[in-house]
C-alpha atoms as a PDB file:
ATOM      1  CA  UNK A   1       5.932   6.093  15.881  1.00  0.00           C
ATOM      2  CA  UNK A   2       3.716   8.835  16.731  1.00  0.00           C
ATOM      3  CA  UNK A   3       0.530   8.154  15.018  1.00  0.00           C
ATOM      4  CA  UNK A   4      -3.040  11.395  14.522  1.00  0.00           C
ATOM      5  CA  UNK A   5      -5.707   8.996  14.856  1.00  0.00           C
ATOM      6  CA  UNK A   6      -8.810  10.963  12.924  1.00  0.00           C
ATOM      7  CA  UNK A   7     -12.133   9.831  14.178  1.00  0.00           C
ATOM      8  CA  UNK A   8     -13.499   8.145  17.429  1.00  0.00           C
ATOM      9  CA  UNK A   9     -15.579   5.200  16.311  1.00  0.00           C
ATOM     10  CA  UNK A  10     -14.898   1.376  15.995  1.00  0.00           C
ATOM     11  CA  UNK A  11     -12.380   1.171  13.330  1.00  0.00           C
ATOM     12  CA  UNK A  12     -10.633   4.449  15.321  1.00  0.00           C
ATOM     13  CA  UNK A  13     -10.671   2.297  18.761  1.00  0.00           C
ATOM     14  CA  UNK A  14      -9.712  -1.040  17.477  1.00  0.00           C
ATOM     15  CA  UNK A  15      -6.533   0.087  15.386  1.00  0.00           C
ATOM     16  CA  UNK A  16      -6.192   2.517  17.602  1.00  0.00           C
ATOM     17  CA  UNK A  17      -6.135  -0.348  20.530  1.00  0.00           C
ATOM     18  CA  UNK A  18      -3.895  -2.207  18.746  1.00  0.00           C
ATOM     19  CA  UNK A  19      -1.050   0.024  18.047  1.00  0.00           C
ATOM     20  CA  UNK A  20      -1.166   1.513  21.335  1.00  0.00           C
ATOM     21  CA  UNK A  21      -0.240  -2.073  22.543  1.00  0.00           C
ATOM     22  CA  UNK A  22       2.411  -2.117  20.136  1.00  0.00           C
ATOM     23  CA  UNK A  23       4.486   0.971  21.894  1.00  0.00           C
ATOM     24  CA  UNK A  24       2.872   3.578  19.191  1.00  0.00           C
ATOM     25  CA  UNK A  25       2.420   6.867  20.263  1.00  0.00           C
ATOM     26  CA  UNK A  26      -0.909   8.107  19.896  1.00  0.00           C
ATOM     27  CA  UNK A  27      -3.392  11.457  19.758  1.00  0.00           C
ATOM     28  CA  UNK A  28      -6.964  11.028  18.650  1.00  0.00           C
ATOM     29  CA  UNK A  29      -9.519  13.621  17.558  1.00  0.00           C
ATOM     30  CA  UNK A  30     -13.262  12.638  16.966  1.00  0.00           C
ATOM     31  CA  UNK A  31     -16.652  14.499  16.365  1.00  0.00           C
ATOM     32  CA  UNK A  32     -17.770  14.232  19.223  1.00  0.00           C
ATOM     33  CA  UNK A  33     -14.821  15.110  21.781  1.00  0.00           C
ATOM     34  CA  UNK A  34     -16.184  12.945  24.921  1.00  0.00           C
ATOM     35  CA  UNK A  35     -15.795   9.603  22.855  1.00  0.00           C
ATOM     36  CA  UNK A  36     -12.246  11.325  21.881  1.00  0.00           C
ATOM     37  CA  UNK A  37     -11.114  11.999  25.323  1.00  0.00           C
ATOM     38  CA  UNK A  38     -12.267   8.267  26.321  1.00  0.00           C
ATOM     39  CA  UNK A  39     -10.611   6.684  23.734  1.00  0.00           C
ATOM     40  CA  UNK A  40      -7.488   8.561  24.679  1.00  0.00           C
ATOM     41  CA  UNK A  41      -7.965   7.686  28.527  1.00  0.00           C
ATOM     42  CA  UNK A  42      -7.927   4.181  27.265  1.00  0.00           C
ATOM     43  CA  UNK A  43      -4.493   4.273  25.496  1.00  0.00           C
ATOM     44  CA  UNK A  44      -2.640   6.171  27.518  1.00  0.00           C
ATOM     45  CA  UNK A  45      -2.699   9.119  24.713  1.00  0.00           C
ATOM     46  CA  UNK A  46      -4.093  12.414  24.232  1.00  0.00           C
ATOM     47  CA  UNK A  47      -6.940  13.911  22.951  1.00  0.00           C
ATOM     48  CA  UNK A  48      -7.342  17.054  20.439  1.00  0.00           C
ATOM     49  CA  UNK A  49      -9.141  19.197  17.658  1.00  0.00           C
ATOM     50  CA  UNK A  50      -8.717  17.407  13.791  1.00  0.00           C
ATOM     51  CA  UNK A  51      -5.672  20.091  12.950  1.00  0.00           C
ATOM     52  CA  UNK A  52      -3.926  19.899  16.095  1.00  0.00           C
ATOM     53  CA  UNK A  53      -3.609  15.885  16.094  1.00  0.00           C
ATOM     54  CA  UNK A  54      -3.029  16.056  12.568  1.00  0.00           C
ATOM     55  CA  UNK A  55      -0.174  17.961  12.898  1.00  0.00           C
ATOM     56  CA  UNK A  56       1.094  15.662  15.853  1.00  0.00           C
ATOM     57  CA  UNK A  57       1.603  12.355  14.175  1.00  0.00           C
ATOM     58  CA  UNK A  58       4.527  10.890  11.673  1.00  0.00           C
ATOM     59  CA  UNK A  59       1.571   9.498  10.481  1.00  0.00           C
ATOM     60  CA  UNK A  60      -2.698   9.873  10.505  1.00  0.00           C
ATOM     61  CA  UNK A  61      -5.102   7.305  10.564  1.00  0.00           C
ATOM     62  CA  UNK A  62      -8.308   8.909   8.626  1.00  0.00           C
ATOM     63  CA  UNK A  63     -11.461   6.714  10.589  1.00  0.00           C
ATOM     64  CA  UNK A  64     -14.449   8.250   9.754  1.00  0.00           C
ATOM     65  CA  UNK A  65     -18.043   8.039   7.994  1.00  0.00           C
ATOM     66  CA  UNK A  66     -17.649   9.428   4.250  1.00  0.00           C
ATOM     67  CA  UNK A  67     -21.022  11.638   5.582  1.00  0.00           C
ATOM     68  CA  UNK A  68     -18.300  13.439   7.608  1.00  0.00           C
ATOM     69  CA  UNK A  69     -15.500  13.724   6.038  1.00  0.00           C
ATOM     70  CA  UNK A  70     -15.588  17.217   4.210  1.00  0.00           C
ATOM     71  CA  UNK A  71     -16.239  18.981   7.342  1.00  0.00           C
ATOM     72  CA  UNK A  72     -13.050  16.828   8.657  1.00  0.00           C
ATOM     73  CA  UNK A  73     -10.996  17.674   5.958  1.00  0.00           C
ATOM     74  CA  UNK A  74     -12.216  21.301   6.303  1.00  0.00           C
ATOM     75  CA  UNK A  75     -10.974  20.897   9.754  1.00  0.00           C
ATOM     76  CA  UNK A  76      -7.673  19.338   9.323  1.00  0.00           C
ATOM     77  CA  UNK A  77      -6.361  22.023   6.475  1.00  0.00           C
ATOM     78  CA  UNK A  78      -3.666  21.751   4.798  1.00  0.00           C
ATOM     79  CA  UNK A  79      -1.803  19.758   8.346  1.00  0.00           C
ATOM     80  CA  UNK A  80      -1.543  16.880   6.825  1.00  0.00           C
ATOM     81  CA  UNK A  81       0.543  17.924   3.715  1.00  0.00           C
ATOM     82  CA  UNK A  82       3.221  15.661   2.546  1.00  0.00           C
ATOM     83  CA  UNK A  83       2.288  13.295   5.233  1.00  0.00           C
ATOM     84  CA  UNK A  84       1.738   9.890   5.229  1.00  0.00           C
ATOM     85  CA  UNK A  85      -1.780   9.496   5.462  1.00  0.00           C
ATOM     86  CA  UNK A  86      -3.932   6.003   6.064  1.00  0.00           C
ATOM     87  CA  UNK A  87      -7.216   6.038   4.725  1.00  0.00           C
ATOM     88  CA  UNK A  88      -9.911   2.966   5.918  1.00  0.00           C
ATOM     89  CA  UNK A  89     -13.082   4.355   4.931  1.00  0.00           C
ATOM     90  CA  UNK A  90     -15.512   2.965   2.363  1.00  0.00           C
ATOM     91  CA  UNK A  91     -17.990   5.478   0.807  1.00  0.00           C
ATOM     92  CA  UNK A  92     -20.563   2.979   0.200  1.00  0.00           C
ATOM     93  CA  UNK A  93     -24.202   3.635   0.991  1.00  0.00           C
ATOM     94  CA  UNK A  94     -26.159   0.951   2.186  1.00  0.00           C
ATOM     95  CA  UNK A  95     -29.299   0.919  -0.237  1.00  0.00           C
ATOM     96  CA  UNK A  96     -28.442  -0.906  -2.898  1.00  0.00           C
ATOM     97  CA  UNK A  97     -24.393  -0.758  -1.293  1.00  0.00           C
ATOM     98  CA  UNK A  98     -22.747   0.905  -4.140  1.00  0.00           C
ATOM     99  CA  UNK A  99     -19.849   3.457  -4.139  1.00  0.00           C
ATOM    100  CA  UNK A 100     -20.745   7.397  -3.887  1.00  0.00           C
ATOM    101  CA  UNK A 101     -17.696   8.892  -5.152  1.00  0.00           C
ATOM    102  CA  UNK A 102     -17.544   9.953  -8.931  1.00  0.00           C
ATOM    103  CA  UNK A 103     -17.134   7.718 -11.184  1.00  0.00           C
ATOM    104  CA  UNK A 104     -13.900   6.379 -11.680  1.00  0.00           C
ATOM    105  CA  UNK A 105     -12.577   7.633  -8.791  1.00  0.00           C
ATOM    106  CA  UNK A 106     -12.159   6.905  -5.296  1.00  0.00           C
ATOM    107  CA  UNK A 107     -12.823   7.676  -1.500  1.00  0.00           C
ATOM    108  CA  UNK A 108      -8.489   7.334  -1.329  1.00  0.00           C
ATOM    109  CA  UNK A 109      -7.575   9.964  -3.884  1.00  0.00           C
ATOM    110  CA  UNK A 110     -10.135  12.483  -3.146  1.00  0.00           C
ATOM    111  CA  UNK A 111      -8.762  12.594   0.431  1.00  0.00           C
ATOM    112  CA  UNK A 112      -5.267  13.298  -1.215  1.00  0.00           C
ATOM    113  CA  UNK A 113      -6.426  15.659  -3.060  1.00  0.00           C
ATOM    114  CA  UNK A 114      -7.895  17.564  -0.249  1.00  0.00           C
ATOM    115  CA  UNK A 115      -4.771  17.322   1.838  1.00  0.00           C
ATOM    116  CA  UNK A 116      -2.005  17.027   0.086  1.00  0.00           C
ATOM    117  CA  UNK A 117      -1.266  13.834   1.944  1.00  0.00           C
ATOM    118  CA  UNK A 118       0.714  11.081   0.974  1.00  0.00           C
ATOM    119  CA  UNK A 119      -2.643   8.609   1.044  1.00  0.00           C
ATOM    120  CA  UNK A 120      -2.498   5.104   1.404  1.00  0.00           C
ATOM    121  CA  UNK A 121      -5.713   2.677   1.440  1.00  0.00           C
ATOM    122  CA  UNK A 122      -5.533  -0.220   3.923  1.00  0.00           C
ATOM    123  CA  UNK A 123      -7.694  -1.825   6.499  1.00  0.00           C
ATOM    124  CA  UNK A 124     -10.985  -1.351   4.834  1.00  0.00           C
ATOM    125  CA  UNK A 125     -11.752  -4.229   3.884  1.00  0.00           C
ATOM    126  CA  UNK A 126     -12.805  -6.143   7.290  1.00  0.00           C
ATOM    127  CA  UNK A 127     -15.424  -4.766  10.402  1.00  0.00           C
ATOM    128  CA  UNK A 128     -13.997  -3.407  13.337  1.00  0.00           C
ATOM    129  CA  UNK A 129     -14.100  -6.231  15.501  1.00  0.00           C
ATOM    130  CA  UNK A 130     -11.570  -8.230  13.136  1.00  0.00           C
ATOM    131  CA  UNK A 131      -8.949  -5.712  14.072  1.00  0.00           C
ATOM    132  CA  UNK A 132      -9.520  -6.406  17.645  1.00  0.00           C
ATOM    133  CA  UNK A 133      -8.315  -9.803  17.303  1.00  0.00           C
ATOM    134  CA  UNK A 134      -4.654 -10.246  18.478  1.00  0.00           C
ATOM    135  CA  UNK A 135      -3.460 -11.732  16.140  1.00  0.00           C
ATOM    136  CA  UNK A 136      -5.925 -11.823  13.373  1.00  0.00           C
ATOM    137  CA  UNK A 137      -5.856 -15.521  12.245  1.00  0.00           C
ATOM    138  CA  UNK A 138      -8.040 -17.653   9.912  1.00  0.00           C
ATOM    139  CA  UNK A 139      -8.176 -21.026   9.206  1.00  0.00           C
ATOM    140  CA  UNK A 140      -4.415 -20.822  10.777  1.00  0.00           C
ATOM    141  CA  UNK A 141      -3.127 -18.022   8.860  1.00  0.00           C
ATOM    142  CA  UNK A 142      -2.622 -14.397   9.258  1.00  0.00           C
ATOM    143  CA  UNK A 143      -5.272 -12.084   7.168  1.00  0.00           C
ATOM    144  CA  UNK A 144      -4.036 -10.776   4.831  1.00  0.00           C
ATOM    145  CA  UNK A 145      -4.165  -7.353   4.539  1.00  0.00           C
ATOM    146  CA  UNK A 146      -4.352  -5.625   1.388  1.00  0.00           C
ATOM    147  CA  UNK A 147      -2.911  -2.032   0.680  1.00  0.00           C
ATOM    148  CA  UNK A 148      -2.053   0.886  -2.026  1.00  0.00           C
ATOM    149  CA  UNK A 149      -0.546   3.961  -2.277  1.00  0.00           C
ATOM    150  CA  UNK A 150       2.331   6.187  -4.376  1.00  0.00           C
ATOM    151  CA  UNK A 151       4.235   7.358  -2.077  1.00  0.00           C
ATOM    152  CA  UNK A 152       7.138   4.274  -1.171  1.00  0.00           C
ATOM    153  CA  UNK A 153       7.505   5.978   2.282  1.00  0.00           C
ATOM    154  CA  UNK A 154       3.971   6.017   3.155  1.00  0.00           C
ATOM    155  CA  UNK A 155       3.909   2.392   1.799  1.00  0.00           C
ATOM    156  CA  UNK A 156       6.542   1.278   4.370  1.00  0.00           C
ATOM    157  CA  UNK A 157       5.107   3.084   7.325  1.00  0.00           C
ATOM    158  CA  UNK A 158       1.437   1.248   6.194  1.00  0.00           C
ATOM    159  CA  UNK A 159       3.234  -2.189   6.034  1.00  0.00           C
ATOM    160  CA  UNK A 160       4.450  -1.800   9.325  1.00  0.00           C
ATOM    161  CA  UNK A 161       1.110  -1.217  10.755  1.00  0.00           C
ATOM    162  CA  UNK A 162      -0.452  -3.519   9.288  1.00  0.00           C
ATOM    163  CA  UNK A 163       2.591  -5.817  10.670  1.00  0.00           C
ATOM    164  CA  UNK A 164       2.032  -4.466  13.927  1.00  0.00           C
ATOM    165  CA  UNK A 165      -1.050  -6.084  14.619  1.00  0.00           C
ATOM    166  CA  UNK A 166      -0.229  -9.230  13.143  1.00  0.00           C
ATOM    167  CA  UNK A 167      -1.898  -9.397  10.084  1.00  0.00           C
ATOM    168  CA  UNK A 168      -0.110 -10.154   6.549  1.00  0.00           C
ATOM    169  CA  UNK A 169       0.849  -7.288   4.260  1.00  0.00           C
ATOM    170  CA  UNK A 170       0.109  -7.509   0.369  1.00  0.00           C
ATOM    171  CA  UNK A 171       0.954  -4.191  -1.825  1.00  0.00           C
ATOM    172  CA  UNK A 172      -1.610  -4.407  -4.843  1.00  0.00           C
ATOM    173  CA  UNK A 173      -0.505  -1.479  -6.375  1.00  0.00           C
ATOM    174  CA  UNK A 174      -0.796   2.586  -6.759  1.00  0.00           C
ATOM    175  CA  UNK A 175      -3.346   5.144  -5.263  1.00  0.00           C
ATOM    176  CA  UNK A 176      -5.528   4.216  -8.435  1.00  0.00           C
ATOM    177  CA  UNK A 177      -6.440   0.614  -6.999  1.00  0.00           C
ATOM    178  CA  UNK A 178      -7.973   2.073  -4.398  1.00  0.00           C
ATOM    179  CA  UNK A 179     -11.217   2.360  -5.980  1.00  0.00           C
ATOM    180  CA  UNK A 180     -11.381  -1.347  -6.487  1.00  0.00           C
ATOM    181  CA  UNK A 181     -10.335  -2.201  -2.518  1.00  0.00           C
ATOM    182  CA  UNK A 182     -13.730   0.012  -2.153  1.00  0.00           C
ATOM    183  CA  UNK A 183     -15.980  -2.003  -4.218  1.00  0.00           C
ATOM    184  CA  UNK A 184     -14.372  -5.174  -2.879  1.00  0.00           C
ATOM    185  CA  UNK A 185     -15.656  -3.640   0.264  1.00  0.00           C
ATOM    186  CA  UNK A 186     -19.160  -3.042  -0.311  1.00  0.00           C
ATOM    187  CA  UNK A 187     -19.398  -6.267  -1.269  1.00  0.00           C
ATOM    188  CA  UNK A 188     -18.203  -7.481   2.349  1.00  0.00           C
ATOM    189  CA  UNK A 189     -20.739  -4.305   3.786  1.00  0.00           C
ATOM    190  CA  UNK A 190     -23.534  -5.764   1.716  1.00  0.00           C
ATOM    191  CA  UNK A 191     -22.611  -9.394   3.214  1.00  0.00           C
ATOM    192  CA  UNK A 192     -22.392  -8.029   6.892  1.00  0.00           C
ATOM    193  CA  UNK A 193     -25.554  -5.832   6.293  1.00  0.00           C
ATOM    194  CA  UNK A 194     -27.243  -9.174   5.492  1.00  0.00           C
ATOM    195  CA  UNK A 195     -26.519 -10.905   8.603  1.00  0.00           C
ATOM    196  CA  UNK A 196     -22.737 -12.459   8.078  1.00  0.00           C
ATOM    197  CA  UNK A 197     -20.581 -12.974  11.403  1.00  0.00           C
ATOM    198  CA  UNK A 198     -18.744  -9.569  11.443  1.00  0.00           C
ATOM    199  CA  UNK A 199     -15.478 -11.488  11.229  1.00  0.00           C
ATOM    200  CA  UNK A 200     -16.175 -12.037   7.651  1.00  0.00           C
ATOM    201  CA  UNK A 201     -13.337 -11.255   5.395  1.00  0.00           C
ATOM    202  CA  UNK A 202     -11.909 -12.025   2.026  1.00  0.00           C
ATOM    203  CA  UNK A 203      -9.475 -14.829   2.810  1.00  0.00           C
ATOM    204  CA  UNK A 204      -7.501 -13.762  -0.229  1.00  0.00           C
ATOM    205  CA  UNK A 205      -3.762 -15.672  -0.325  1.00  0.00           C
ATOM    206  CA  UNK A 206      -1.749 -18.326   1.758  1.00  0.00           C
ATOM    207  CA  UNK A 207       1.705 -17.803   0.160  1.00  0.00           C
ATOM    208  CA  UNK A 208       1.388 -21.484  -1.965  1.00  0.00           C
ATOM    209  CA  UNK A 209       2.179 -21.388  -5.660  1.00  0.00           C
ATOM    210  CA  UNK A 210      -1.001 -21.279  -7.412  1.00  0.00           C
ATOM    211  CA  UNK A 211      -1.562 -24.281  -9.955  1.00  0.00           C
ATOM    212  CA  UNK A 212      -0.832 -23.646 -13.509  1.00  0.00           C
ATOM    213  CA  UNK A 213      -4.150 -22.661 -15.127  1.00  0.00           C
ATOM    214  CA  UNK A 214      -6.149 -21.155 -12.280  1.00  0.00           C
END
């Protein structure tokens, strides 16, 4: 699969890492092209301007700070059109850790608005350095990994990433529950802000029936 990774940061280079190690093809664009061009040295990939490695992938990984993301979108145009597109940012400030989007809607669908993308929401709810575990296990089991979108295409091509680097993959709906995987994480931002072990995460289902009444 040839997969636009959009941003150069942590979440960028550990997904990035990981499906690079899987046999994914990759290009990467950042703000700040040196940390681009080193990220793609470390793959095996290329490096290129937001449109250009937009327009390269099956599918884009959107990995960057909700501070930046109009000029990125600005950047990327209308590339990403009626592509699958993954979405892993939160916009949560870090004051009092609440959302910044308008109420009622979310960080997800504003993105597919802008781009005509086929958004899905995944991988936001855990720091960077759980996705640089291989595989990402806890308490024996693989994390699960939440995700949401419309688009049953885009949904596939999600759960296979998310398969890729060996975590667990749990639909929870449309594009509209992406809001709520937002708030879920500021709550894990406010617990890593206040000291938690970065590999903090919701350890949300095993499988097992749940008892009657719970």
């Amino acid at each position: 699969m040839r997969i636009g990774v959009l941003g150069a940061g942590a979440m960028a280079d550990a997904l990035g890492t990981r499906w690079a190690a899987a046999g994914h093809e990759l290009m990467v664009a950042g703000r700040t092209a040196d940390k681009a061009r080193a990220l793609a040295r470390k793959w095996g990939a290329r490096a290129g301007d937001f449109r250009e490695v937009a327009e390269f992938g099956d599918v884009a990984l959107i990995a960057v700070l909700y501070q930046g993301m109009p000029a990125t979108l600005a950047e990327i145009g209308d590339a990403l059109r009626d592509k699958p597109v993954v979405d892993c940012n939160n916009p949560v400030e870090t004051e009092k850790f609440t959302l910044v989007t308008e109420a009622g809607r979310s960080l997800a669908q504003d993105i597919g608005q802008a781009t005509g993308g086929h958004v899905v929401k995944a991988f936001n709810l855990c720091h960077a350095r759980v996705w640089e575990m291989d595989p990402p296990l806890f308490d024996g089991r693989r994390l699960v990994v939440p995700y949401c979108g419309d688009h049953s295409a885009a949904n596939d091509l999600t759960r296979r990433l998310i398969a890729d680097i060996g975590g667990e993959p749990l639909l929870v709906g449309g594009l509209e529950q992406a809001l709520h995987l937002e708030a879920m994480a500021a709550v894990v931002i406010s617990l890593l802000f206040g000291g938690r072990d970065p590999h903090t995460v919701f350890n949300l289902v095993d499988g097992a029936p749940v008892a009657a009444g719970l």
